[in-house]
N, C-alpha and C. Protein backbone atom coordinates (compact mmCIF):
# COMPACT_ATOMS: atom_id res chain seq x y z
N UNK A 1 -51.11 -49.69 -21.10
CA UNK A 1 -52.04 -49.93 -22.18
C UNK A 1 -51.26 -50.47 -23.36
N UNK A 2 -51.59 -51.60 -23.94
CA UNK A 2 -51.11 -52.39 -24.89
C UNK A 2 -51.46 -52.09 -26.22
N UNK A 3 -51.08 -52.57 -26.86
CA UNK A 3 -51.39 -52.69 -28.23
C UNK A 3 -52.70 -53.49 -28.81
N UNK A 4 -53.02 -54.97 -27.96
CA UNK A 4 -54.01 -55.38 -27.80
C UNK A 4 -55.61 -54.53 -27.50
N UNK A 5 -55.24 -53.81 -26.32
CA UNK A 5 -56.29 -53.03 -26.19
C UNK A 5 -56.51 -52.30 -26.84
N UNK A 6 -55.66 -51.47 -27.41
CA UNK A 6 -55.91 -50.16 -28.13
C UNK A 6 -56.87 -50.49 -29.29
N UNK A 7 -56.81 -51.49 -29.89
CA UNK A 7 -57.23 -52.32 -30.96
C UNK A 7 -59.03 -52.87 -30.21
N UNK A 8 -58.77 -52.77 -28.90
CA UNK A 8 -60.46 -53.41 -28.77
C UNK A 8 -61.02 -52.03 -28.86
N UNK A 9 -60.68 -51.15 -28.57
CA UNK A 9 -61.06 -49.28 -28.36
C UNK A 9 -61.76 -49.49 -29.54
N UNK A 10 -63.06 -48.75 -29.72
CA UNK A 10 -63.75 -48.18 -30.57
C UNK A 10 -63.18 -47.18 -32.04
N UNK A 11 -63.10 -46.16 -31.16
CA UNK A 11 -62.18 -44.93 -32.29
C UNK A 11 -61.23 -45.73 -32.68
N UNK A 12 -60.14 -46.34 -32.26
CA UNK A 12 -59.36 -47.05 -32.83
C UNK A 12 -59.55 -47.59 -34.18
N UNK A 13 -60.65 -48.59 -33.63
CA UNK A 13 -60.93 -49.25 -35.18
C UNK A 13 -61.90 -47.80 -35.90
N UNK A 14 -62.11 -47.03 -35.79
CA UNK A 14 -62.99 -46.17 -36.47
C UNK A 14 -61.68 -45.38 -36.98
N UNK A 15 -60.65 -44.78 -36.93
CA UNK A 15 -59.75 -44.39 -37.02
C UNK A 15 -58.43 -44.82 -37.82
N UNK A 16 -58.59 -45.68 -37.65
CA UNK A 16 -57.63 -46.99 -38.59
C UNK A 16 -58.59 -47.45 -39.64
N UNK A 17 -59.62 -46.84 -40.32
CA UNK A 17 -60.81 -47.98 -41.04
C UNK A 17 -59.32 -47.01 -42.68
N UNK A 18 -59.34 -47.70 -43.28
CA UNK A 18 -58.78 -47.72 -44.37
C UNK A 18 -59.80 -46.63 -45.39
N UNK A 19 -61.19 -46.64 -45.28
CA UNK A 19 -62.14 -45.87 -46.21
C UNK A 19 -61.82 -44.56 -45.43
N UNK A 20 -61.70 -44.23 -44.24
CA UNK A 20 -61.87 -43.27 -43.47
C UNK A 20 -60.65 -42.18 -44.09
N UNK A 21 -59.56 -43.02 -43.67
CA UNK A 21 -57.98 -42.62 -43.88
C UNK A 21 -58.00 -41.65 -45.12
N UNK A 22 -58.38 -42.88 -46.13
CA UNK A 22 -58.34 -42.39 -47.27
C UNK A 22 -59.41 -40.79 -47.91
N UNK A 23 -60.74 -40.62 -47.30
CA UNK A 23 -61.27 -40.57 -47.61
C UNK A 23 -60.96 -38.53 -46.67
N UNK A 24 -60.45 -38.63 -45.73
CA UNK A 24 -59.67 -37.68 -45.12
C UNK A 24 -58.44 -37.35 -45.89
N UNK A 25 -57.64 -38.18 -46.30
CA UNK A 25 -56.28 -37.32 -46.81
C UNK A 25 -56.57 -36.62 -48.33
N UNK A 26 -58.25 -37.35 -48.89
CA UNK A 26 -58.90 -36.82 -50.10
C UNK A 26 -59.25 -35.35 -49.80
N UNK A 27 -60.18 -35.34 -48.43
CA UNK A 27 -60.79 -33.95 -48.30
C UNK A 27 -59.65 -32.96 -47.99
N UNK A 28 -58.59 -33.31 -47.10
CA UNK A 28 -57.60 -32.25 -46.90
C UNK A 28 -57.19 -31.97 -48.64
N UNK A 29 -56.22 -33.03 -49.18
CA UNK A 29 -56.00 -32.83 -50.12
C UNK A 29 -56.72 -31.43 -51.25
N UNK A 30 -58.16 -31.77 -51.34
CA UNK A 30 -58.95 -30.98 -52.22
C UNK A 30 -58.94 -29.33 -51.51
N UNK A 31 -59.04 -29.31 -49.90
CA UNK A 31 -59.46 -28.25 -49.26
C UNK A 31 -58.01 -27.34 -49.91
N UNK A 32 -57.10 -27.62 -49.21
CA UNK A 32 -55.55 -26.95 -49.17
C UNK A 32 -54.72 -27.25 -50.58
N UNK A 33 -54.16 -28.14 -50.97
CA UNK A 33 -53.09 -28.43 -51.83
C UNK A 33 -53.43 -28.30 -53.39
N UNK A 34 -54.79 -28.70 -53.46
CA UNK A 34 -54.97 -28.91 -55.04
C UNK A 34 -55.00 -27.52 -56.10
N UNK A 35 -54.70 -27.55 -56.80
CA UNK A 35 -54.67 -26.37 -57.74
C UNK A 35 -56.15 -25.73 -57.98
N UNK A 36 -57.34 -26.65 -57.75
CA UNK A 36 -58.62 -25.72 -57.82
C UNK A 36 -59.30 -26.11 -56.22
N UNK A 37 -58.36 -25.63 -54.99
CA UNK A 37 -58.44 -25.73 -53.21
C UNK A 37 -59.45 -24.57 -53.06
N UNK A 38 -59.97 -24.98 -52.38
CA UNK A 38 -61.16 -23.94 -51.51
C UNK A 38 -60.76 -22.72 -51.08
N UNK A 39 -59.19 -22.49 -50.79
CA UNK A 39 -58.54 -21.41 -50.76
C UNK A 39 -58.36 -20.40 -51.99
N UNK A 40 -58.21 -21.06 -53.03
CA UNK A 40 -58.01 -20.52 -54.40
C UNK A 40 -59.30 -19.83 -55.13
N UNK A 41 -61.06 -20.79 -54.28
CA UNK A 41 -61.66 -20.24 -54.71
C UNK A 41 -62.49 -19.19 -53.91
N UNK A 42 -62.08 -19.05 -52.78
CA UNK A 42 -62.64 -17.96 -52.20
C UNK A 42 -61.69 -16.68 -52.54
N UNK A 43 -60.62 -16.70 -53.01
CA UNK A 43 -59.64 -15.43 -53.17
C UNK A 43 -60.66 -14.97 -54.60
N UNK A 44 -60.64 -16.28 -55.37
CA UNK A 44 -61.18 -15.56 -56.76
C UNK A 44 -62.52 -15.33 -56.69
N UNK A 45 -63.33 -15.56 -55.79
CA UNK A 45 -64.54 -15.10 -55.69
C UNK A 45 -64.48 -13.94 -54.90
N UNK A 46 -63.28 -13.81 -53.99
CA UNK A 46 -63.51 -11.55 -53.46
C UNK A 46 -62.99 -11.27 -55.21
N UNK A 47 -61.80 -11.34 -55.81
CA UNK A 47 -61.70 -10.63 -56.90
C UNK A 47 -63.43 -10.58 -57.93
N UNK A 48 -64.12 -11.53 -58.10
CA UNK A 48 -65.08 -11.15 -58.85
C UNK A 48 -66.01 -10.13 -57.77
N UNK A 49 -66.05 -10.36 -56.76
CA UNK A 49 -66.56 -9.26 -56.25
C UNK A 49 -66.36 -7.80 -56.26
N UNK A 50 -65.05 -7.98 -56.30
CA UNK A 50 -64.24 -6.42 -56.66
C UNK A 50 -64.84 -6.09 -58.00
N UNK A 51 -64.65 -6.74 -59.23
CA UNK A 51 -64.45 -6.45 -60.32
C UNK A 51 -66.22 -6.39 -60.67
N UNK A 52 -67.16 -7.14 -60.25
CA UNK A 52 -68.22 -6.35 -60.14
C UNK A 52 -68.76 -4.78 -59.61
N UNK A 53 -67.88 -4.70 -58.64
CA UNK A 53 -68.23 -3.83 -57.93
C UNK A 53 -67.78 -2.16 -58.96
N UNK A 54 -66.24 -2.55 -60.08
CA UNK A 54 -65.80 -2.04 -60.89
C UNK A 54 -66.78 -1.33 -61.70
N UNK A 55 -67.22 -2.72 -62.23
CA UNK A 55 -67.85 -2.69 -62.92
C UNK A 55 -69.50 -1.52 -63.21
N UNK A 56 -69.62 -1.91 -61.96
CA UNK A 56 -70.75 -0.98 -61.77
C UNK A 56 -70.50 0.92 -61.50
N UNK A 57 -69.83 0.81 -60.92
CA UNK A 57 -68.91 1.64 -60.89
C UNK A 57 -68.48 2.41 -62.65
N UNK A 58 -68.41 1.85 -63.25
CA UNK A 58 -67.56 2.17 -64.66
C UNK A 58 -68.99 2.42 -65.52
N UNK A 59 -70.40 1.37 -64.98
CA UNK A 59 -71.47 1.58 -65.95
C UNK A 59 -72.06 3.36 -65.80
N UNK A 60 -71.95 3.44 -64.36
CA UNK A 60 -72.79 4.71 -64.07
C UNK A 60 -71.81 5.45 -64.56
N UNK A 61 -70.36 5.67 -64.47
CA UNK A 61 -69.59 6.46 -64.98
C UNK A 61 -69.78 7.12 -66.94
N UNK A 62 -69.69 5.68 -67.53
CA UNK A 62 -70.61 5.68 -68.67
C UNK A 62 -71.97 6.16 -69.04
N UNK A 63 -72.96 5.99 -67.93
CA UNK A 63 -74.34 6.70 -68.35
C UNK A 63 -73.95 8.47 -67.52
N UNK A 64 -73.35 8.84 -66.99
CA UNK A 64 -72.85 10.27 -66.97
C UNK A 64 -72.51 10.89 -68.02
N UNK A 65 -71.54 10.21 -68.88
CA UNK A 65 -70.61 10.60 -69.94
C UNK A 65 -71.46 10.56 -70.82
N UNK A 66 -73.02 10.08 -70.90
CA UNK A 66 -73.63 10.06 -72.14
C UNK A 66 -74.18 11.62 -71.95
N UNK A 67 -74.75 11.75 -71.02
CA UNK A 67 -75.70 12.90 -70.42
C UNK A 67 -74.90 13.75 -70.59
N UNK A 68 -73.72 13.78 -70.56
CA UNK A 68 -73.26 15.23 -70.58
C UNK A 68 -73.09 15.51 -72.59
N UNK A 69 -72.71 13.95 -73.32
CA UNK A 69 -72.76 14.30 -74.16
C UNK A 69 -73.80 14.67 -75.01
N UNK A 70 -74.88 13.97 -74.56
CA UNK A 70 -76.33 14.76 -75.29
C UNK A 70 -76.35 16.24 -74.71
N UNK A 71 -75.75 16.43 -73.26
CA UNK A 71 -76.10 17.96 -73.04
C UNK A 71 -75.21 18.93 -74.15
N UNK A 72 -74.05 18.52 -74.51
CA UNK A 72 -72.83 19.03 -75.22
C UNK A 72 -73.52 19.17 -76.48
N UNK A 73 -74.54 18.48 -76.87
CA UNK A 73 -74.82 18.11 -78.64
C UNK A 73 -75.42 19.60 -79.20
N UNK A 74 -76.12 20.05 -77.74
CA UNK A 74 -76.52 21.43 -77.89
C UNK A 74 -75.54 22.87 -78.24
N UNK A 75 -75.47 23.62 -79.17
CA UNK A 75 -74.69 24.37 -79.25
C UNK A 75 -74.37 25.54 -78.33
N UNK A 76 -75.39 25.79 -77.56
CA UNK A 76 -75.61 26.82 -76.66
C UNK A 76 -74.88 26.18 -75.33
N UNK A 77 -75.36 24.90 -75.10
CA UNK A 77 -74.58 24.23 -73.82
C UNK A 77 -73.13 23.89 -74.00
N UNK A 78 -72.85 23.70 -75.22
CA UNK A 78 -71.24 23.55 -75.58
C UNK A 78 -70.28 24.92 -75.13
N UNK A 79 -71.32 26.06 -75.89
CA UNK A 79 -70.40 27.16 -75.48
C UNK A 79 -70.45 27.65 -74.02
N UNK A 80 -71.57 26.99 -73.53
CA UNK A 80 -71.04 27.49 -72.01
C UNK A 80 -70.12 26.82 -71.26
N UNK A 81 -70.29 24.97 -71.60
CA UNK A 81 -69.20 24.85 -71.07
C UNK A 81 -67.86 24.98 -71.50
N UNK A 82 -67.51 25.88 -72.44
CA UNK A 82 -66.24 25.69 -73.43
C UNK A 82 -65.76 27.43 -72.01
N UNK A 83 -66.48 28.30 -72.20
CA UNK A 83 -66.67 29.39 -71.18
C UNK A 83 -66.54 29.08 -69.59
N UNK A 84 -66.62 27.86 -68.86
CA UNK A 84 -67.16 27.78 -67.59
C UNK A 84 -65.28 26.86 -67.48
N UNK A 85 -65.21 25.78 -68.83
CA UNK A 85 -63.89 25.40 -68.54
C UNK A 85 -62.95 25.58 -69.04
N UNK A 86 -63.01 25.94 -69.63
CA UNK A 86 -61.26 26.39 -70.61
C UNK A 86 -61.31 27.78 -71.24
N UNK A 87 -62.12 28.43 -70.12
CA UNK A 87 -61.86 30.58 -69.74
C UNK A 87 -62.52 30.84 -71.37
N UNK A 88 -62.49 29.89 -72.66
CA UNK A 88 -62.75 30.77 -74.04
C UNK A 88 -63.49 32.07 -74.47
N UNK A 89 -63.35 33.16 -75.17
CA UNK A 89 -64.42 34.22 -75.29
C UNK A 89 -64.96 34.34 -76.46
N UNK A 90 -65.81 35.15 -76.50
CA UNK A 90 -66.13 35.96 -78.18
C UNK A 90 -65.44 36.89 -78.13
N UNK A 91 -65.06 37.31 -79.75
CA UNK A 91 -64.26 38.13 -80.29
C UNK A 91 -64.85 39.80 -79.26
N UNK A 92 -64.02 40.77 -79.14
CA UNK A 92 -64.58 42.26 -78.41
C UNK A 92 -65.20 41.38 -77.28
N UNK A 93 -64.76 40.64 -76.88
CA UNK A 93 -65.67 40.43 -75.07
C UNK A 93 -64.30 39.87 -74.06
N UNK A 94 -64.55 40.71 -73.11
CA UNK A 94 -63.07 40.43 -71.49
C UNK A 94 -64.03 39.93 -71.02
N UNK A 95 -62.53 38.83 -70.38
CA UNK A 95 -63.10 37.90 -69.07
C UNK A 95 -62.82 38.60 -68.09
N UNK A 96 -63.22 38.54 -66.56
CA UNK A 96 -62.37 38.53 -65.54
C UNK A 96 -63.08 37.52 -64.90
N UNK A 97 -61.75 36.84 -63.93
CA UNK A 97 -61.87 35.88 -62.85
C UNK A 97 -61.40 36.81 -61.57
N UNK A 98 -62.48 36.15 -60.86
CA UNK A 98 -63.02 36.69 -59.66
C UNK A 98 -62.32 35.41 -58.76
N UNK A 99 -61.45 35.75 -58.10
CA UNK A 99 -60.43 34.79 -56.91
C UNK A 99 -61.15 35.34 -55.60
N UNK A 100 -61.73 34.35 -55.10
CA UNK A 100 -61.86 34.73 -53.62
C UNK A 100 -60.60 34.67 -52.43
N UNK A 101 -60.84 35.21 -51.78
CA UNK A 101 -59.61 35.07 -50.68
C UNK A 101 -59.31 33.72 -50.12
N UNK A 102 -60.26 33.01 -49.90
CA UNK A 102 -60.21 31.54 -49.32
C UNK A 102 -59.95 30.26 -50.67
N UNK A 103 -60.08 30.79 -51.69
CA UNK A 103 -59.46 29.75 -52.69
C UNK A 103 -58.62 30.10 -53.38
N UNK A 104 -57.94 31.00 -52.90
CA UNK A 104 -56.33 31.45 -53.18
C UNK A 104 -55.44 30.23 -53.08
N UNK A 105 -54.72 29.55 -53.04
CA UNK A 105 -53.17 29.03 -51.90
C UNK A 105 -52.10 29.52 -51.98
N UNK A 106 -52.49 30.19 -50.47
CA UNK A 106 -51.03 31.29 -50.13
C UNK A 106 -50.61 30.07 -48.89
N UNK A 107 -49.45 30.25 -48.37
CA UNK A 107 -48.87 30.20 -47.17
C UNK A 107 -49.33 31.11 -46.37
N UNK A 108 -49.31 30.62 -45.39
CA UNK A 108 -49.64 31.34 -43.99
C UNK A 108 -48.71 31.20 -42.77
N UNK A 109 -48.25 32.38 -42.48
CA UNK A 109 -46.98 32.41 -42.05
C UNK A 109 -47.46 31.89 -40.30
């Protein structure tokens, strides 16, 4: 097979067309190499996905933190939880903490 023929071949000339060539080493170009590549933007589109996902994440965290602070605004609910977390008392009043056996941590021989 000659050179002649190769040239009557179809794909040949479809393959060799100069618009084609060009118009391929454009699309690779853009897909892979270029600084804003189809690779670059699917990475940064999982990160906005993440950072939505944060996000939402951080809002409900925020509407918790309100609820507890309207519950806190109450003086009666403050002192219980001031009592429930950081042991505090009234003056003439004992605590005791009650340790169950299973939320001890001992070793077990």
């Amino acid at each position: 097979m000659g050179l002649k023929e190769l040239r009557r071949k179809k794909w040949f000339g479809v393959l060799t067309n100069m618009y084609l060539l060009v118009l391929t080493v454009f699309v690779i170009w853009m897909l892979f190499f270029d600084t804003n590549s189809l690779l670059i933007h699917l990475e940064l589109r999982k990160e906005i996905k993440k950072l939505e996902k944060q996000q939402e994440f951080l809002q409900e965290e925020i509407a918790n933190d309100k609820k507890i602070l309207e519950k806190l605004s109450d003086p009666e609910e403050l002192e219980k939880f001031a009592r429930e977390n950081y042991y505090l008392k009234k003056k003439n009043e004992e605590i005791y903490l009650i340790e169950y056996e299973d939320s001890l941590k001992t070793k077990k021989k």
